[in-house]
N, C-alpha and C. Protein backbone atom coordinates (compact mmCIF):
# COMPACT_ATOMS: atom_id res chain seq x y z
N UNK A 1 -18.44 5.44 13.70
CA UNK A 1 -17.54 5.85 12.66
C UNK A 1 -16.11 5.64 13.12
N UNK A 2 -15.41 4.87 12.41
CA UNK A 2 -14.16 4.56 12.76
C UNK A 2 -13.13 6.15 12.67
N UNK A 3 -11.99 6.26 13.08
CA UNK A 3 -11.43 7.50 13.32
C UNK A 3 -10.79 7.84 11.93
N UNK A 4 -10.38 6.24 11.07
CA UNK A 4 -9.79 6.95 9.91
C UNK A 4 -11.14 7.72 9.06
N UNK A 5 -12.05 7.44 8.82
CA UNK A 5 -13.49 8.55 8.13
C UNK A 5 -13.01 9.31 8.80
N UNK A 6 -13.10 10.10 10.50
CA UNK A 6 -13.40 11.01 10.43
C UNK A 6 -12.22 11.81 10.17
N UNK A 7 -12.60 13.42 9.63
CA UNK A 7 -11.78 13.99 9.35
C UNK A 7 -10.93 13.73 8.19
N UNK A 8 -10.64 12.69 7.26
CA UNK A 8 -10.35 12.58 6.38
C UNK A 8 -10.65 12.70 4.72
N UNK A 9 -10.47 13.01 4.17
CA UNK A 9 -8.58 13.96 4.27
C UNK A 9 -9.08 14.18 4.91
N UNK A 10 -8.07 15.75 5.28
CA UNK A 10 -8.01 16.88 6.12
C UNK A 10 -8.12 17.74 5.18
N UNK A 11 -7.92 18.35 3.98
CA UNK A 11 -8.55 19.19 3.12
C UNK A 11 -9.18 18.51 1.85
N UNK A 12 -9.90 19.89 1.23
CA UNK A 12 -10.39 19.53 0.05
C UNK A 12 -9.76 19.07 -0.93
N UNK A 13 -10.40 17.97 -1.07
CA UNK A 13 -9.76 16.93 -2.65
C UNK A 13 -10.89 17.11 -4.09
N UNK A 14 -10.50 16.31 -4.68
CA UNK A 14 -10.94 15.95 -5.74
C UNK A 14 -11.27 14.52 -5.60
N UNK A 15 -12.36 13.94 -6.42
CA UNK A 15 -12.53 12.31 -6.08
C UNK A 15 -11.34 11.75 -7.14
N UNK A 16 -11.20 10.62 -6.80
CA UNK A 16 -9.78 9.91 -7.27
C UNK A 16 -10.47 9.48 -8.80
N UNK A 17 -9.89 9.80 -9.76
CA UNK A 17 -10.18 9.30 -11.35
C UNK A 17 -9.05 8.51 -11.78
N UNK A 18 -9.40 6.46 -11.26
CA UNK A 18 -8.44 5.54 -11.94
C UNK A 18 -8.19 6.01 -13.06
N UNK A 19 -6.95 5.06 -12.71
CA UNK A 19 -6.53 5.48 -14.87
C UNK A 19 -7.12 4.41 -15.82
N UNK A 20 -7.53 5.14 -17.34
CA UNK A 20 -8.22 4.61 -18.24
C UNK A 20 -7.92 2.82 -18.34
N UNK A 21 -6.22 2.35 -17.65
CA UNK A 21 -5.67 1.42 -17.91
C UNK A 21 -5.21 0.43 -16.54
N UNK A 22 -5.95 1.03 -15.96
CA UNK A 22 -5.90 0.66 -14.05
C UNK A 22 -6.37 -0.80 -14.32
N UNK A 23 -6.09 -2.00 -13.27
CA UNK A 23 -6.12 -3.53 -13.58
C UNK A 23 -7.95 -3.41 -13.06
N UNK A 24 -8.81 -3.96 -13.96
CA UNK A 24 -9.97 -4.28 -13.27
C UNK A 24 -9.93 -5.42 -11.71
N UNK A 25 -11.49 -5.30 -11.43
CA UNK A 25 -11.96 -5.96 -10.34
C UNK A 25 -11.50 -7.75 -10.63
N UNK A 26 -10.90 -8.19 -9.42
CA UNK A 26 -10.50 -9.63 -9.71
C UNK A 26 -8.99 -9.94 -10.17
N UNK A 27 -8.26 -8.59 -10.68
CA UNK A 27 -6.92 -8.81 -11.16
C UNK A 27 -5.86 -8.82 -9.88
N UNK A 28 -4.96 -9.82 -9.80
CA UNK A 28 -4.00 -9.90 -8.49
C UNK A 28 -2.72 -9.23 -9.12
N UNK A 29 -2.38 -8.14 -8.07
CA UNK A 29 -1.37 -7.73 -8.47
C UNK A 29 -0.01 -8.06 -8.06
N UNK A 30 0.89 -8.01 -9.44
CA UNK A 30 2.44 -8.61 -9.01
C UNK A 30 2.83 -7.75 -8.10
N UNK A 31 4.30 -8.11 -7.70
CA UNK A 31 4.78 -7.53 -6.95
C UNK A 31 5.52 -6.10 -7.90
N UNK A 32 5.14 -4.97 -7.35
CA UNK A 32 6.07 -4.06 -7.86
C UNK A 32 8.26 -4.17 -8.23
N UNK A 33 8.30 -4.90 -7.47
CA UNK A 33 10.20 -4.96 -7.28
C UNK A 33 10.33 -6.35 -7.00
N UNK A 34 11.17 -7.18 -7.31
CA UNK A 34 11.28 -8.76 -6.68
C UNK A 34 12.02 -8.15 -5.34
N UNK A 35 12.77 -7.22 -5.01
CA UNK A 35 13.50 -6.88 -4.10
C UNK A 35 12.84 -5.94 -3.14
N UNK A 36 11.69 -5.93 -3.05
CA UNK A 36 10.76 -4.74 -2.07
C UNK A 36 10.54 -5.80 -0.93
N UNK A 37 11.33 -5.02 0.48
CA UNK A 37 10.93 -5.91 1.55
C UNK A 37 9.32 -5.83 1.83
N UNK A 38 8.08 -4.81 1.32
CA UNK A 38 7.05 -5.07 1.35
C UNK A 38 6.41 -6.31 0.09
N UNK A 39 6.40 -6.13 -1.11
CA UNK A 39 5.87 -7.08 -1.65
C UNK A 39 6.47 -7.95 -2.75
N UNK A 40 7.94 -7.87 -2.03
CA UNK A 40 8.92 -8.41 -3.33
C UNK A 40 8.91 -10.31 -2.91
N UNK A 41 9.34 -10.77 -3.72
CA UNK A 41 9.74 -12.33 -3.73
C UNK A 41 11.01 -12.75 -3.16
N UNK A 42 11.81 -11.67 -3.34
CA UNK A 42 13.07 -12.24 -2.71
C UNK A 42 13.89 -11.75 -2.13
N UNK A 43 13.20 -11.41 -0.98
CA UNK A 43 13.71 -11.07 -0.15
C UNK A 43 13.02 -11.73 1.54
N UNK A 44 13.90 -12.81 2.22
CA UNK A 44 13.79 -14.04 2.93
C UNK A 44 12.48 -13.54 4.05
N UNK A 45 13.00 -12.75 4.41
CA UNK A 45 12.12 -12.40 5.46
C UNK A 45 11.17 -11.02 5.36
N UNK A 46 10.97 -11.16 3.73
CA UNK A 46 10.15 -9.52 3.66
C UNK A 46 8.68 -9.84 4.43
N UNK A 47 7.81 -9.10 4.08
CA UNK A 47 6.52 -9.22 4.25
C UNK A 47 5.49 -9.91 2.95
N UNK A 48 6.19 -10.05 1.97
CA UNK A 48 5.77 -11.28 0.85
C UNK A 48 4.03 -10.72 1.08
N UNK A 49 3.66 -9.40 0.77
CA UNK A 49 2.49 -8.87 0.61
C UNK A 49 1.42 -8.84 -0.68
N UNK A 50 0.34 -9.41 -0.98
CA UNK A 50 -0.46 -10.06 -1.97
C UNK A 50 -1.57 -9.00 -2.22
N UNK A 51 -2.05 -8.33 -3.14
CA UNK A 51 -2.93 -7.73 -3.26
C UNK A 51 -3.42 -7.83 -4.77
N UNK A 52 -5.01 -7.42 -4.35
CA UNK A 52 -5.83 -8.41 -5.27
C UNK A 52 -7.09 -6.45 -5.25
N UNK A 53 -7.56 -6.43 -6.51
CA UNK A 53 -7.85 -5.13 -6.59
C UNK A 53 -9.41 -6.11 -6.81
N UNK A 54 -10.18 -5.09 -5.85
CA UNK A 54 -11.67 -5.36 -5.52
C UNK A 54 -12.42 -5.00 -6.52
N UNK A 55 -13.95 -4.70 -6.63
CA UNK A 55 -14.87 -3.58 -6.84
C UNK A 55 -14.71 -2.23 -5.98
N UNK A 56 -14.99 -1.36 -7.23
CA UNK A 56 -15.48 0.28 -6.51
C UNK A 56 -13.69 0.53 -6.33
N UNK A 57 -12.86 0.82 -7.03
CA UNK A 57 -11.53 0.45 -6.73
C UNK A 57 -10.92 0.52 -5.04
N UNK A 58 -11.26 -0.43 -4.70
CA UNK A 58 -10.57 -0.89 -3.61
C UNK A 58 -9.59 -1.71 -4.26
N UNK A 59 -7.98 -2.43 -3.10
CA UNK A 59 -7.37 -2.70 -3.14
C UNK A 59 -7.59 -3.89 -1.77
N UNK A 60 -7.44 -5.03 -1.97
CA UNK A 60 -7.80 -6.01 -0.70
C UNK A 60 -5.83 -6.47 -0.49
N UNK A 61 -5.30 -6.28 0.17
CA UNK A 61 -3.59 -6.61 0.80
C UNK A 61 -3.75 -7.94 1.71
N UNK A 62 -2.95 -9.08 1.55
CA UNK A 62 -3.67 -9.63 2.52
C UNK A 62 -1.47 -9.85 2.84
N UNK A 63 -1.20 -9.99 4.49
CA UNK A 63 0.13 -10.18 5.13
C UNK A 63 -0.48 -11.41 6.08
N UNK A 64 0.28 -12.39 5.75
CA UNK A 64 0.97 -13.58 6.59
C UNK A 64 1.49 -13.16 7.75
N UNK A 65 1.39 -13.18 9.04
CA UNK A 65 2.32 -12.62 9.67
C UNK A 65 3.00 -14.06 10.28
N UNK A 66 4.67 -13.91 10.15
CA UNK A 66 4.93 -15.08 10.73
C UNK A 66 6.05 -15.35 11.82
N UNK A 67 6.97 -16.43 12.58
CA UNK A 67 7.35 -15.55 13.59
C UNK A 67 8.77 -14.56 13.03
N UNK A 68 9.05 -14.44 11.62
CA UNK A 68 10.10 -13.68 12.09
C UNK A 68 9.35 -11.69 11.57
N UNK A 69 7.82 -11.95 11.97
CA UNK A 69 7.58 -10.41 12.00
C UNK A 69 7.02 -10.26 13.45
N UNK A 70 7.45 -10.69 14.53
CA UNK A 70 6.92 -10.81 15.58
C UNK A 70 8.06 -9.85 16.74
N UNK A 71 7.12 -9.00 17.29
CA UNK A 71 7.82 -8.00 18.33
C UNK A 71 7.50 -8.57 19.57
N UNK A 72 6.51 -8.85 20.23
CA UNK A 72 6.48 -9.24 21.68
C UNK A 72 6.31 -10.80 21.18
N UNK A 73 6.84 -11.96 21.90
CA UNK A 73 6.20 -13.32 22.07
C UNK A 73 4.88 -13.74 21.45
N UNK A 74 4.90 -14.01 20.03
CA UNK A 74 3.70 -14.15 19.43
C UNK A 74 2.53 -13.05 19.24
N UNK A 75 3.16 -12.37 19.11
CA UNK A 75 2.54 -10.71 18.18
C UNK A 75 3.01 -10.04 17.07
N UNK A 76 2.31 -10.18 16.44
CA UNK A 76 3.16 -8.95 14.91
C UNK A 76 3.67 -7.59 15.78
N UNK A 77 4.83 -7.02 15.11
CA UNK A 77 5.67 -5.87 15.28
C UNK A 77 4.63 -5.18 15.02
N UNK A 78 4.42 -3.97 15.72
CA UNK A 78 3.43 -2.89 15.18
C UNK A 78 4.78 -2.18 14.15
N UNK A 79 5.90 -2.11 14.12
CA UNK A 79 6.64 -1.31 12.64
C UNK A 79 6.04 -1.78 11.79
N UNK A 80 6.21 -3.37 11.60
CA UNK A 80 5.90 -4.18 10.47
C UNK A 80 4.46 -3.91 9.95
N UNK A 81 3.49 -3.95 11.24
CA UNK A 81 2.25 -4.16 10.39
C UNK A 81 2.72 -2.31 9.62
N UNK A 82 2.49 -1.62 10.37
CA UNK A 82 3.17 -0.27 9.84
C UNK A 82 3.52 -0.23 8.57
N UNK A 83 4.52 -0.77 8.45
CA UNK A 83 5.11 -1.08 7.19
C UNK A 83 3.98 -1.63 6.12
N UNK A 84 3.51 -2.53 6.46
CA UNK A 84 2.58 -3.34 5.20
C UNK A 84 1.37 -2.50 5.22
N UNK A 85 0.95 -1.59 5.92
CA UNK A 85 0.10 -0.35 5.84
C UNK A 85 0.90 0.42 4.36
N UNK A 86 2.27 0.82 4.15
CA UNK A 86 2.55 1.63 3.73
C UNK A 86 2.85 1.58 2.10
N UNK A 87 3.26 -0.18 2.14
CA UNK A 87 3.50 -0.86 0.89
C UNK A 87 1.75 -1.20 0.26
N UNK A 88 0.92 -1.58 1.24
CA UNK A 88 -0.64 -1.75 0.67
C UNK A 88 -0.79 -0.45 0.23
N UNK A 89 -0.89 0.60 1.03
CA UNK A 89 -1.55 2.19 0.31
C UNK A 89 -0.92 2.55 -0.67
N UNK A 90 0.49 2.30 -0.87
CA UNK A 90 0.98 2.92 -1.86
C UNK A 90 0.93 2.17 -2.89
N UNK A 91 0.66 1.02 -2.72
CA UNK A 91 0.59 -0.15 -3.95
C UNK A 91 -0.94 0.37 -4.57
N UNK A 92 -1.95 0.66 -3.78
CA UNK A 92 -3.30 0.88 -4.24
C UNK A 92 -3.23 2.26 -4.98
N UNK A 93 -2.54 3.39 -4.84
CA UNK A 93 -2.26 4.76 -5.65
C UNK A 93 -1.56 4.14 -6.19
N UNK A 94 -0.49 3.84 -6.39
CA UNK A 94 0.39 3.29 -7.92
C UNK A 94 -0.27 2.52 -9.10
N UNK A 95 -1.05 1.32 -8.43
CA UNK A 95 -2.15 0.91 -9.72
C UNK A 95 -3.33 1.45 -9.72
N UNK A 96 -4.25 2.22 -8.76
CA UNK A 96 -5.12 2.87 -9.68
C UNK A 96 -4.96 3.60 -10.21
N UNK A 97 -4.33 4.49 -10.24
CA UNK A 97 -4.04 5.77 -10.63
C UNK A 97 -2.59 6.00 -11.81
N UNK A 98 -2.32 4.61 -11.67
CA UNK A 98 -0.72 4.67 -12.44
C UNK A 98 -0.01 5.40 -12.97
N UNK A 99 0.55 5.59 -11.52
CA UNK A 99 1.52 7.33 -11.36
C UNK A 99 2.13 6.76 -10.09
N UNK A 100 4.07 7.02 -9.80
CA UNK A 100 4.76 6.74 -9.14
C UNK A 100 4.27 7.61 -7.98
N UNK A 101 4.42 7.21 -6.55
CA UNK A 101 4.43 7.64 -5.48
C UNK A 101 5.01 7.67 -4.29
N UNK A 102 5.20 7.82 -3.42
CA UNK A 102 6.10 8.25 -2.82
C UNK A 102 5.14 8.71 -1.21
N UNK A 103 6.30 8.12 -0.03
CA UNK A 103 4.98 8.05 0.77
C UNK A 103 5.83 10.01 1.53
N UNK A 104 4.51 10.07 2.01
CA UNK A 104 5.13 11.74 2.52
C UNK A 104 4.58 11.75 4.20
N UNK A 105 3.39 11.10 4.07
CA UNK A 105 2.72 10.53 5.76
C UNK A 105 2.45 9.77 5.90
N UNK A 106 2.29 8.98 6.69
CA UNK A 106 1.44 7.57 7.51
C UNK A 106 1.00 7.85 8.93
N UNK A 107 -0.13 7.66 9.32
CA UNK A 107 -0.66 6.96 10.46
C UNK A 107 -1.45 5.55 10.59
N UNK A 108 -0.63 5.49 11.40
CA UNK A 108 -1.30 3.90 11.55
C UNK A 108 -2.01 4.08 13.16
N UNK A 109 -3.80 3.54 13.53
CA UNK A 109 -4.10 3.10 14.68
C UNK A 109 -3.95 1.76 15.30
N UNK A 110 -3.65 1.31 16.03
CA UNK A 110 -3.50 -0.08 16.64
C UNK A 110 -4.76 -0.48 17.28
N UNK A 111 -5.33 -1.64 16.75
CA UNK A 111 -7.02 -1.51 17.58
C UNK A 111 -6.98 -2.89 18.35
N UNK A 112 -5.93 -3.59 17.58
CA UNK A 112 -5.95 -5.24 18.60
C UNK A 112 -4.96 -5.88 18.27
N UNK A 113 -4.16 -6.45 19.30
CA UNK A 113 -3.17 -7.42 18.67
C UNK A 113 -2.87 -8.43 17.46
N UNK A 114 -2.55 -8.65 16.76
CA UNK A 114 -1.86 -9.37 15.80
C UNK A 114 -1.18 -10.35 15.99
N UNK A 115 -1.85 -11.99 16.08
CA UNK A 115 -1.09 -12.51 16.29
C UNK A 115 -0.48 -13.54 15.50
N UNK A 116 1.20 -14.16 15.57
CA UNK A 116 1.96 -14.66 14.68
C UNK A 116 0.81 -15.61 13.80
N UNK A 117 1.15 -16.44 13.06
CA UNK A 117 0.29 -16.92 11.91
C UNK A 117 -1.03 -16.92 12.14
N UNK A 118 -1.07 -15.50 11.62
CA UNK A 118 -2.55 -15.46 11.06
C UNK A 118 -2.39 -14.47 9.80
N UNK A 119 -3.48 -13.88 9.08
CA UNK A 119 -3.24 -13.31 7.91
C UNK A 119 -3.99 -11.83 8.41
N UNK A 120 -3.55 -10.60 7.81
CA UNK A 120 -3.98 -9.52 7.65
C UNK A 120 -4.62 -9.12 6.93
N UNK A 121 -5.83 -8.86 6.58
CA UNK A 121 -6.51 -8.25 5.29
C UNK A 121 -6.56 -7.05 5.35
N UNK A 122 -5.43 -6.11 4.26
CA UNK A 122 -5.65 -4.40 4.39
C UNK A 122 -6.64 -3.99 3.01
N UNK A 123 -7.93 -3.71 3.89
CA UNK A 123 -8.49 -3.05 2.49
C UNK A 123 -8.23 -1.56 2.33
N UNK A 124 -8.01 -1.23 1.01
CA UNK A 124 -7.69 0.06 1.02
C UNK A 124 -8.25 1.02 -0.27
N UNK A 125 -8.58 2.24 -0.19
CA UNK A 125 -9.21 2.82 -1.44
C UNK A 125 -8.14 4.02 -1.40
N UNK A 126 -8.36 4.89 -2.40
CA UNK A 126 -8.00 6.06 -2.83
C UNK A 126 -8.96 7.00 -1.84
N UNK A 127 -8.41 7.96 -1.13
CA UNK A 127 -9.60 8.74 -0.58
C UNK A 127 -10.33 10.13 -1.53
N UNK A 128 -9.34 10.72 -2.25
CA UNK A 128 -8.92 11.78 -3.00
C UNK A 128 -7.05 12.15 -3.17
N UNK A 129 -7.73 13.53 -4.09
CA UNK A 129 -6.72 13.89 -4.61
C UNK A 129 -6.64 15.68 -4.74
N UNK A 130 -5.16 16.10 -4.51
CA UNK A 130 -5.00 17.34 -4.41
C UNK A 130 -3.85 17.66 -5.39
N UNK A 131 -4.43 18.30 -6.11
CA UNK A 131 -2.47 18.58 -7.20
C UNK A 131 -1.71 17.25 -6.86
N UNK A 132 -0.54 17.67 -6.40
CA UNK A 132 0.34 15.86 -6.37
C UNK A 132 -0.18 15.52 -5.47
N UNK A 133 -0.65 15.62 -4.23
CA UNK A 133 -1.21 14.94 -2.82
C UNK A 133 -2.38 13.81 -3.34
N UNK A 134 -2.02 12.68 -2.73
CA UNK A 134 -2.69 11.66 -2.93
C UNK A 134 -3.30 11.06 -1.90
N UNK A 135 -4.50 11.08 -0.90
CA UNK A 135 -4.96 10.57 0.22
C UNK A 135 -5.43 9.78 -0.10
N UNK A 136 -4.92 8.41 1.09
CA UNK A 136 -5.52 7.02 0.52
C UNK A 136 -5.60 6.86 2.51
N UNK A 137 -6.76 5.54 2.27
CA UNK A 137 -6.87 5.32 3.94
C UNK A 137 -6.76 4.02 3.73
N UNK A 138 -7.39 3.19 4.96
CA UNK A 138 -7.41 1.52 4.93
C UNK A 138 -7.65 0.28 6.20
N UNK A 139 -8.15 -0.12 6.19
CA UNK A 139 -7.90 -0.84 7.33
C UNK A 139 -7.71 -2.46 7.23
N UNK A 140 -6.94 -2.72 8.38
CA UNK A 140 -6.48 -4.09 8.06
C UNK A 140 -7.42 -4.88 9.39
N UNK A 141 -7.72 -6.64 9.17
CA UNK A 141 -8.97 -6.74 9.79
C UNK A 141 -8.04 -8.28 9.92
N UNK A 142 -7.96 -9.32 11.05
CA UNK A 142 -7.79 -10.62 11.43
C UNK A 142 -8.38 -11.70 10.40
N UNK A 143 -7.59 -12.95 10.12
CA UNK A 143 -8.55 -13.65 9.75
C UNK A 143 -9.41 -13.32 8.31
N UNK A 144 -10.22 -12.43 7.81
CA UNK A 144 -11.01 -12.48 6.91
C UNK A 144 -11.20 -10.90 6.41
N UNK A 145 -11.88 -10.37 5.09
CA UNK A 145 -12.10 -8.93 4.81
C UNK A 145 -12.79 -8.48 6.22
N UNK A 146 -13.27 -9.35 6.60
CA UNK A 146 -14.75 -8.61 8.06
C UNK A 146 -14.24 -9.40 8.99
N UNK A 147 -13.06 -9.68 8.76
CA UNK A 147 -12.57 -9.96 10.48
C UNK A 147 -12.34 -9.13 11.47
N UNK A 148 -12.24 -9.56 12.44
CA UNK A 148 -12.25 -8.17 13.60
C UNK A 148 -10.95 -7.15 13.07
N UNK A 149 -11.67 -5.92 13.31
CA UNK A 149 -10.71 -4.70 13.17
C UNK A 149 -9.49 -4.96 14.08
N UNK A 150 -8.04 -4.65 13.03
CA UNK A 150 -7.02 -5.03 14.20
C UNK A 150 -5.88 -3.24 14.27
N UNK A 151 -6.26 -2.71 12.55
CA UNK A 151 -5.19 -1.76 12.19
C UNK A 151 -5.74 -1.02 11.10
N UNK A 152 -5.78 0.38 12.04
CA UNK A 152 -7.00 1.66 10.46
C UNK A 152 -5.65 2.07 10.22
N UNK A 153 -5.26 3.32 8.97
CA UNK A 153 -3.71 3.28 8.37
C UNK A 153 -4.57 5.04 7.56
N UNK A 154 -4.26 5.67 7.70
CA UNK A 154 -4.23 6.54 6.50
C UNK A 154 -2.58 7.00 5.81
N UNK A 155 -2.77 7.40 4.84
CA UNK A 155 -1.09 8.28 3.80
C UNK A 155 -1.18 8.86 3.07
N UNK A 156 -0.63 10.04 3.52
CA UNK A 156 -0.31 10.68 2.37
C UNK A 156 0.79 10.71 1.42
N UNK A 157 0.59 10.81 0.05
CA UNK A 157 1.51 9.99 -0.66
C UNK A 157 1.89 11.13 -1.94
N UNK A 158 2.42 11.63 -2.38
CA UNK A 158 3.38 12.71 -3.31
C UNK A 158 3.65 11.68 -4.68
N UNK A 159 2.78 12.31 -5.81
CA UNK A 159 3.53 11.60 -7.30
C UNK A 159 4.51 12.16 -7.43
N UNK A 160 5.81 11.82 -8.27
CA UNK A 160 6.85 12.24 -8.47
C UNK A 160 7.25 11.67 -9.67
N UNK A 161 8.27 12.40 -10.40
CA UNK A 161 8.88 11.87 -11.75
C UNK A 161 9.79 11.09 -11.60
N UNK A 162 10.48 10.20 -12.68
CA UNK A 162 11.43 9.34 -12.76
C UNK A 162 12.93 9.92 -11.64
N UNK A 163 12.88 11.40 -12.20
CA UNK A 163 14.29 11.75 -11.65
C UNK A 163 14.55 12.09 -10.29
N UNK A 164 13.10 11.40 -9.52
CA UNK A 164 13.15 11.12 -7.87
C UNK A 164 14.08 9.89 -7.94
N UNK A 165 13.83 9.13 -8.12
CA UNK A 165 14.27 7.80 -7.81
C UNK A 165 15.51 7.70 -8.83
N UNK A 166 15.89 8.08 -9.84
CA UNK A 166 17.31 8.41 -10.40
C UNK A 166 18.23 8.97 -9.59
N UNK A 167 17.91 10.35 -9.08
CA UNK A 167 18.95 10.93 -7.81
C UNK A 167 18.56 10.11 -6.85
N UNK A 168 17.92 9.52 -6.15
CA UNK A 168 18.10 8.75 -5.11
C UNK A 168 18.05 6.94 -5.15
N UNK A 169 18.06 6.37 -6.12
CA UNK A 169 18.03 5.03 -6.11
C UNK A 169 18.91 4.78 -6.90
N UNK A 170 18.79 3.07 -7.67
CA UNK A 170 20.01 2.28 -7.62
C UNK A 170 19.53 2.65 -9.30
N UNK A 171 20.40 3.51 -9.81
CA UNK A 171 20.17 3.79 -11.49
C UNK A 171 19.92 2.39 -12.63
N UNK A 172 21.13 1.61 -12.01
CA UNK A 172 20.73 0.22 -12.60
C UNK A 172 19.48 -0.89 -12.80
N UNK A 173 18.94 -0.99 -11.26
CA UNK A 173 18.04 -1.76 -11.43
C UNK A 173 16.56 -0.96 -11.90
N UNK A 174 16.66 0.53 -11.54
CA UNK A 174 15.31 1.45 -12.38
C UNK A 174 15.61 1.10 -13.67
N UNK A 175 16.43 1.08 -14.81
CA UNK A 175 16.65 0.70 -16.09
C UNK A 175 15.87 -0.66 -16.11
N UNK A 176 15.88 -1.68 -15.31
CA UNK A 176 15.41 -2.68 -15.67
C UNK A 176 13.92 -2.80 -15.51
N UNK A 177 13.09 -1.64 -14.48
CA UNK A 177 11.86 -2.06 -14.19
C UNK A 177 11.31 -0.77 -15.77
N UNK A 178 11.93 -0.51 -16.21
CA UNK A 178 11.67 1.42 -16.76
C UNK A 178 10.65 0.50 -17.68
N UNK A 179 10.42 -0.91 -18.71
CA UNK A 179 10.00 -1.06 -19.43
C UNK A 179 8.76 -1.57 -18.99
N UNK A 180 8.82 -2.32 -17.83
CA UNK A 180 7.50 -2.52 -16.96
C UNK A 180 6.54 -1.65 -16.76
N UNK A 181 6.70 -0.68 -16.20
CA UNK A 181 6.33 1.25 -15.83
C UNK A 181 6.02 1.31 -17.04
N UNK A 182 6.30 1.55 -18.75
CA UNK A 182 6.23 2.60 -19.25
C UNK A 182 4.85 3.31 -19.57
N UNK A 183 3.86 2.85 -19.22
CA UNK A 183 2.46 3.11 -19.14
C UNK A 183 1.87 3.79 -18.59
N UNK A 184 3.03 4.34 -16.85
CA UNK A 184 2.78 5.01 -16.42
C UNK A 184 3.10 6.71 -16.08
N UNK A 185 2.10 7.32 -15.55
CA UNK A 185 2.52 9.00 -15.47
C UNK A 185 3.33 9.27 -14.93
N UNK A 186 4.78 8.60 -15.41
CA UNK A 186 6.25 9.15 -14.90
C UNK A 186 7.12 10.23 -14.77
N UNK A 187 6.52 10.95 -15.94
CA UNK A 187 6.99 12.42 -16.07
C UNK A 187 8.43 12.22 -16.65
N UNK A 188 9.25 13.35 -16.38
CA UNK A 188 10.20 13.27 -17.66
C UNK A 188 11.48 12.35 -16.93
């Protein structure tokens, strides 16, 4: 049993109920922001992160790693993979569940090096759910879905209303995504 099962959560949930309007099995999902250094388009050196929603709602993430995500001499940054742990989990609660989120924890395990061009596959599910607490886990694997284990990831992740990201983000460009969203459990 890998370490993210055990113990996870850590309390009692509820099982995760996608939303009536969640993308079926086979649908690739856009990027949330063109400007998200996890899965935006334009931004030069983001992590340009691809996810493609499975069966049984899983979420399959797959990261390029290339050399400018590289921390030692031909190794992915463990921040980075970190990072694309955090943009995959939260990308997988935002479309199944389509409700804004917000990350509140991460752990990431390191199980094997990462090295520069190769691809990451983060599969990831919903684990449950607590009032706003959203536990999602995942692991990212070399090479293929069943490539060798390289990076297990759990997060906990907080829904929140529009007027999170109003007091704290760029008011302008939320106006522009607001019509994209409106489908989702944004709150007031």
């Amino acid at each position: 049993m890998s370490r993210t099962a055990q113990n996870w959560p850590p309390v009692e949930v509820d099982p995760p109920k996608p939303h009536p309007d969640a993308p079926s099995a086979g649908t690739t999902l856009d990027p949330h922001f063109g400007q998200c250094f996890g899965c935006g388009d334009e931004v030069e050196s983001g992590l340009r992160l691809r996810s493609t929603v499975e069966d049984d709602n899983v979420v399959v993430t797959t990261f390029t790693v290339t050399k400018a995500h590289q921390g030692s001499p031909g190794i992915a940054h463990g921040g980075l993979l970190s990072c694309a742990f955090d943009e995959a989990l939260g990308a997988t609660v935002g479309n199944l569940l389509k409700a804004p989120v917000v990350t509140a924890r991460l752990e990431t395990d390191y199980r094997k090096p990462v090295p520069v061009d190769t691809t990451v596959y983060i599969t990831s599910r919903v684990d449950g759910v607590a009032g706003r607490k959203v536990y999602v886990s995942g692991e990212g694997r070399i090479g293929a879905p069943d490539g060798p284990l390289a990076v297990e990831g759990r997060g906990l992740f907080v829904t929140v209303g529009v007027e999170h990201f109003i007091k704290h983000g760029d008011v302008a460009q939320l106006q522009k995504l607001g019509e994209r969203y409106a489908d989702w459990n944004i709150g007031p």
